[in-house]
N, C-alpha and C. Protein backbone atom coordinates (compact mmCIF):
# COMPACT_ATOMS: atom_id res chain seq x y z
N UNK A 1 -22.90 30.57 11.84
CA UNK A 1 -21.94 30.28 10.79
C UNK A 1 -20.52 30.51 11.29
N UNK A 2 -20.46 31.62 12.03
CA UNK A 2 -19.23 31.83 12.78
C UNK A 2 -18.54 31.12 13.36
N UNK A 3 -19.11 29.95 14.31
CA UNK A 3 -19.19 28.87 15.23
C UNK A 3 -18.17 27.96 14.58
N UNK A 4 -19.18 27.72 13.30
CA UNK A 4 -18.75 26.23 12.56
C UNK A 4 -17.40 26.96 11.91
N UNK A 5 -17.39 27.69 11.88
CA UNK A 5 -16.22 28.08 10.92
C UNK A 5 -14.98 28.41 11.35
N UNK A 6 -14.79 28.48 12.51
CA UNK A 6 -13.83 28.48 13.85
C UNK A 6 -13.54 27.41 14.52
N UNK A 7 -14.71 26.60 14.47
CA UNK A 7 -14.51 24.87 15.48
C UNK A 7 -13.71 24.11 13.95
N UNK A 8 -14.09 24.50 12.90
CA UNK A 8 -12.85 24.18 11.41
C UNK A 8 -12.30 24.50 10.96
N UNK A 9 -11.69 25.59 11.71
CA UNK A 9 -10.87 26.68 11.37
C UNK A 9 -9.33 26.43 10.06
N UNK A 10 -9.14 25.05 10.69
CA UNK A 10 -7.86 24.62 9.89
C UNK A 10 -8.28 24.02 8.38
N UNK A 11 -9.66 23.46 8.80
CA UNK A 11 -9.97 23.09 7.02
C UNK A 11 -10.55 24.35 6.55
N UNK A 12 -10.81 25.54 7.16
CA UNK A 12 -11.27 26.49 6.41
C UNK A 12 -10.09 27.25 5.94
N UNK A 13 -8.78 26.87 6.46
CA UNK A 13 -7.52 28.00 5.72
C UNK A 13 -7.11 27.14 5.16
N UNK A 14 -7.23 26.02 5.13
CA UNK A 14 -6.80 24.37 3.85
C UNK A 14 -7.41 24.73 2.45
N UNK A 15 -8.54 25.07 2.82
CA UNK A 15 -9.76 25.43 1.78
C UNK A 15 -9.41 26.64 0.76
N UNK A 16 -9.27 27.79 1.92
CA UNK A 16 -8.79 29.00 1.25
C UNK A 16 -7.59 28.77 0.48
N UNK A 17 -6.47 28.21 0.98
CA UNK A 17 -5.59 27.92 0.01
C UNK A 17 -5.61 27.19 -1.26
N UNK A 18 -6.28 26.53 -1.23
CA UNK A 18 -7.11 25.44 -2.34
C UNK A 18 -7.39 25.92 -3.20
N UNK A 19 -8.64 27.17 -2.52
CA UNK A 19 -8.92 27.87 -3.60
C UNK A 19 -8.01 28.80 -4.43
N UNK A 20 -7.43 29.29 -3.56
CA UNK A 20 -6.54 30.52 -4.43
C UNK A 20 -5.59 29.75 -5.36
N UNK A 21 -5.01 28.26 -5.12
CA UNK A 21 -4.23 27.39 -6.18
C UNK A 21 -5.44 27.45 -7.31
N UNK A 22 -6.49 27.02 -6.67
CA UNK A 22 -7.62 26.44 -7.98
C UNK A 22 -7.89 27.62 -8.77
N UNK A 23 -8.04 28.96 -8.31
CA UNK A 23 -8.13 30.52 -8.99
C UNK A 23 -7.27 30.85 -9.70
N UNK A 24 -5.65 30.54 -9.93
CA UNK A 24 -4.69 31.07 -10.17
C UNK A 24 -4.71 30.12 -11.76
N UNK A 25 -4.78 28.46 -11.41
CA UNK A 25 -4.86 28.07 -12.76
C UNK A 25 -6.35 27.90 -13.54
N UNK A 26 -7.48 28.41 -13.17
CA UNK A 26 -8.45 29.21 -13.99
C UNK A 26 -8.19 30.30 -14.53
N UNK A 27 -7.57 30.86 -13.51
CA UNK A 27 -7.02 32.38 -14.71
C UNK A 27 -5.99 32.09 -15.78
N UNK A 28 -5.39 31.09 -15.17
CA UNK A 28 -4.00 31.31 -16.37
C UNK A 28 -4.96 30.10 -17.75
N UNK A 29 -5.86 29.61 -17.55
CA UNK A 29 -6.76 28.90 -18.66
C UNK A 29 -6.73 27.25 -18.28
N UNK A 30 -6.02 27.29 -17.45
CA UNK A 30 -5.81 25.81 -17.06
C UNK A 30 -7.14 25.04 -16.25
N UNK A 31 -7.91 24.82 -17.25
CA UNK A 31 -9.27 24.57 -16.52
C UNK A 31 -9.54 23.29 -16.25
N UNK A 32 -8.97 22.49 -17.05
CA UNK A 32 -9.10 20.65 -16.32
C UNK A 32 -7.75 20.20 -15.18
N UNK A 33 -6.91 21.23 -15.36
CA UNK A 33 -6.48 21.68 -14.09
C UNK A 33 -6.65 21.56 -13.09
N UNK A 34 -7.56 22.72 -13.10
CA UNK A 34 -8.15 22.91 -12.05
C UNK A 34 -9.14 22.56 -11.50
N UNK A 35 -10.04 21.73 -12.41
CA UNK A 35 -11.25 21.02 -11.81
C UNK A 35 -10.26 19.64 -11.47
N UNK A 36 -9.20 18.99 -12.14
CA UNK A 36 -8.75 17.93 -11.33
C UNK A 36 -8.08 18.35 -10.27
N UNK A 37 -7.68 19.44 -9.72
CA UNK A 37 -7.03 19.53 -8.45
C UNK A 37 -8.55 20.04 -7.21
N UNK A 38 -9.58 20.47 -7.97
CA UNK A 38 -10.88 20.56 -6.96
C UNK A 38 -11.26 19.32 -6.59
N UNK A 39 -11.15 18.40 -7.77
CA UNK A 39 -11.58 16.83 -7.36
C UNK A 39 -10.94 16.01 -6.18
N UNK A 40 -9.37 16.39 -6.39
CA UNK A 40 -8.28 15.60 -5.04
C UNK A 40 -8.49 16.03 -4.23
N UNK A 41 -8.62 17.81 -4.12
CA UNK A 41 -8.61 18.75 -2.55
C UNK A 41 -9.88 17.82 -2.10
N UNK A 42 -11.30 17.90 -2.89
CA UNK A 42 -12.59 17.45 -2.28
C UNK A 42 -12.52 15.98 -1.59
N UNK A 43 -11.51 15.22 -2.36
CA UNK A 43 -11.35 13.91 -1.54
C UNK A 43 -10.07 14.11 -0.74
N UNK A 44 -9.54 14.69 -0.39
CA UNK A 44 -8.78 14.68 0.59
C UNK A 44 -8.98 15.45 1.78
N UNK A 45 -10.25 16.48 1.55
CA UNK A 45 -10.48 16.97 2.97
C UNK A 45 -12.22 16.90 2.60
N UNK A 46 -12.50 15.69 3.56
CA UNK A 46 -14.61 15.44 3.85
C UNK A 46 -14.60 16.19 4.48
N UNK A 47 -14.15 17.04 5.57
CA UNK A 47 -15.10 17.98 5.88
C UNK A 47 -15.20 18.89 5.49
N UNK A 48 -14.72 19.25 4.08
CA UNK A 48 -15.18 20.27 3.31
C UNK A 48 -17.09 20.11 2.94
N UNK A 49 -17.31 18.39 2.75
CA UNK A 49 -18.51 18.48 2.38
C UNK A 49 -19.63 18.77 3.45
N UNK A 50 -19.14 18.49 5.09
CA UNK A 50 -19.67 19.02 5.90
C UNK A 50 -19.93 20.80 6.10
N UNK A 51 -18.81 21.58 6.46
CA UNK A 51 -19.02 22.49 6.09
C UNK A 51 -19.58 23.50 4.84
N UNK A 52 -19.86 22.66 3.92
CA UNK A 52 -21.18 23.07 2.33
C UNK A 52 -22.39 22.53 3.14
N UNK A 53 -22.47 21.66 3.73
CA UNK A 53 -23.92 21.47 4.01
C UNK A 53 -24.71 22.22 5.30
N UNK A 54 -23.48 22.83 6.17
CA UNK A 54 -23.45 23.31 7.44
C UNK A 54 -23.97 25.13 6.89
N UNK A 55 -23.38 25.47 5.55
CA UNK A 55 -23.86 26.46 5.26
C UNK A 55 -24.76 26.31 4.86
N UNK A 56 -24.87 25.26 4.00
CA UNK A 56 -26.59 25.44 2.98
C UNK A 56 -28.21 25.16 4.17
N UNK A 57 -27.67 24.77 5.45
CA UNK A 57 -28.20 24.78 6.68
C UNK A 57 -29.03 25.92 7.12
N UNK A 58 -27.57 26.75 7.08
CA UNK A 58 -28.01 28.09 7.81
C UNK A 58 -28.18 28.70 6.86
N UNK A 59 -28.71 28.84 5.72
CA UNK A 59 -28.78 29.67 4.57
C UNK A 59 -30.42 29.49 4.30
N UNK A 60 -30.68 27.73 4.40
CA UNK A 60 -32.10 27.65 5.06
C UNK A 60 -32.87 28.24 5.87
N UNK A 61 -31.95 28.11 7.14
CA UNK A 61 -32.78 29.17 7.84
C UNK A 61 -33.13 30.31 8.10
N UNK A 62 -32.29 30.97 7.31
CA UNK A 62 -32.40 32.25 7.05
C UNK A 62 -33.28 32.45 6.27
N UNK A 63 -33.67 31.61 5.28
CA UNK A 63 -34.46 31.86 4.21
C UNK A 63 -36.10 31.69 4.52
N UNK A 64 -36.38 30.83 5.65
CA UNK A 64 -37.41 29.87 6.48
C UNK A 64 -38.09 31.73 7.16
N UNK A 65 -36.89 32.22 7.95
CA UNK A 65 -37.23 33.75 8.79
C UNK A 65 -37.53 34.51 7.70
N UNK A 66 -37.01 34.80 6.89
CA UNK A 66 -37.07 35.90 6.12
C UNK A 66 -38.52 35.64 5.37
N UNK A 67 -38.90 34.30 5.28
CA UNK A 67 -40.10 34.09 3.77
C UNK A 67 -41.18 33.80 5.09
């Protein structure tokens, strides 16, 4: 997980920032807000959807060892 998350290092601090915009107007109640600014971030950076599937990957396999 480390790997992937370093070789995307720049969409992963794109992301983080994203989120903390998208956190700030959930708290303040601004909730279609903020699901319309999750909707633009999600189409403006695809490899966000790579990196969700890159985890749900290794989350598999973890789950594959462990069971």
């Amino acid at each position: 997980m480390k790997e992937i998350l370093e070789r995307n290092s720049e969409a992963v601090r794109e992301a983080g920032r994203q989120l903390v915009e998208i956190g700030a107007e959930l708290a303040a109640g601004k909730i279609d807000d903020a699901l319309a600014r999750l909707d633009t971030a999600r189409q403006a950076y695809p490899e966000w959807e790579e990196l969700d599937q890159a985890a749900a990957d290794i989350e598999g396999v973890i789950r594959d060892r462990e069971g």
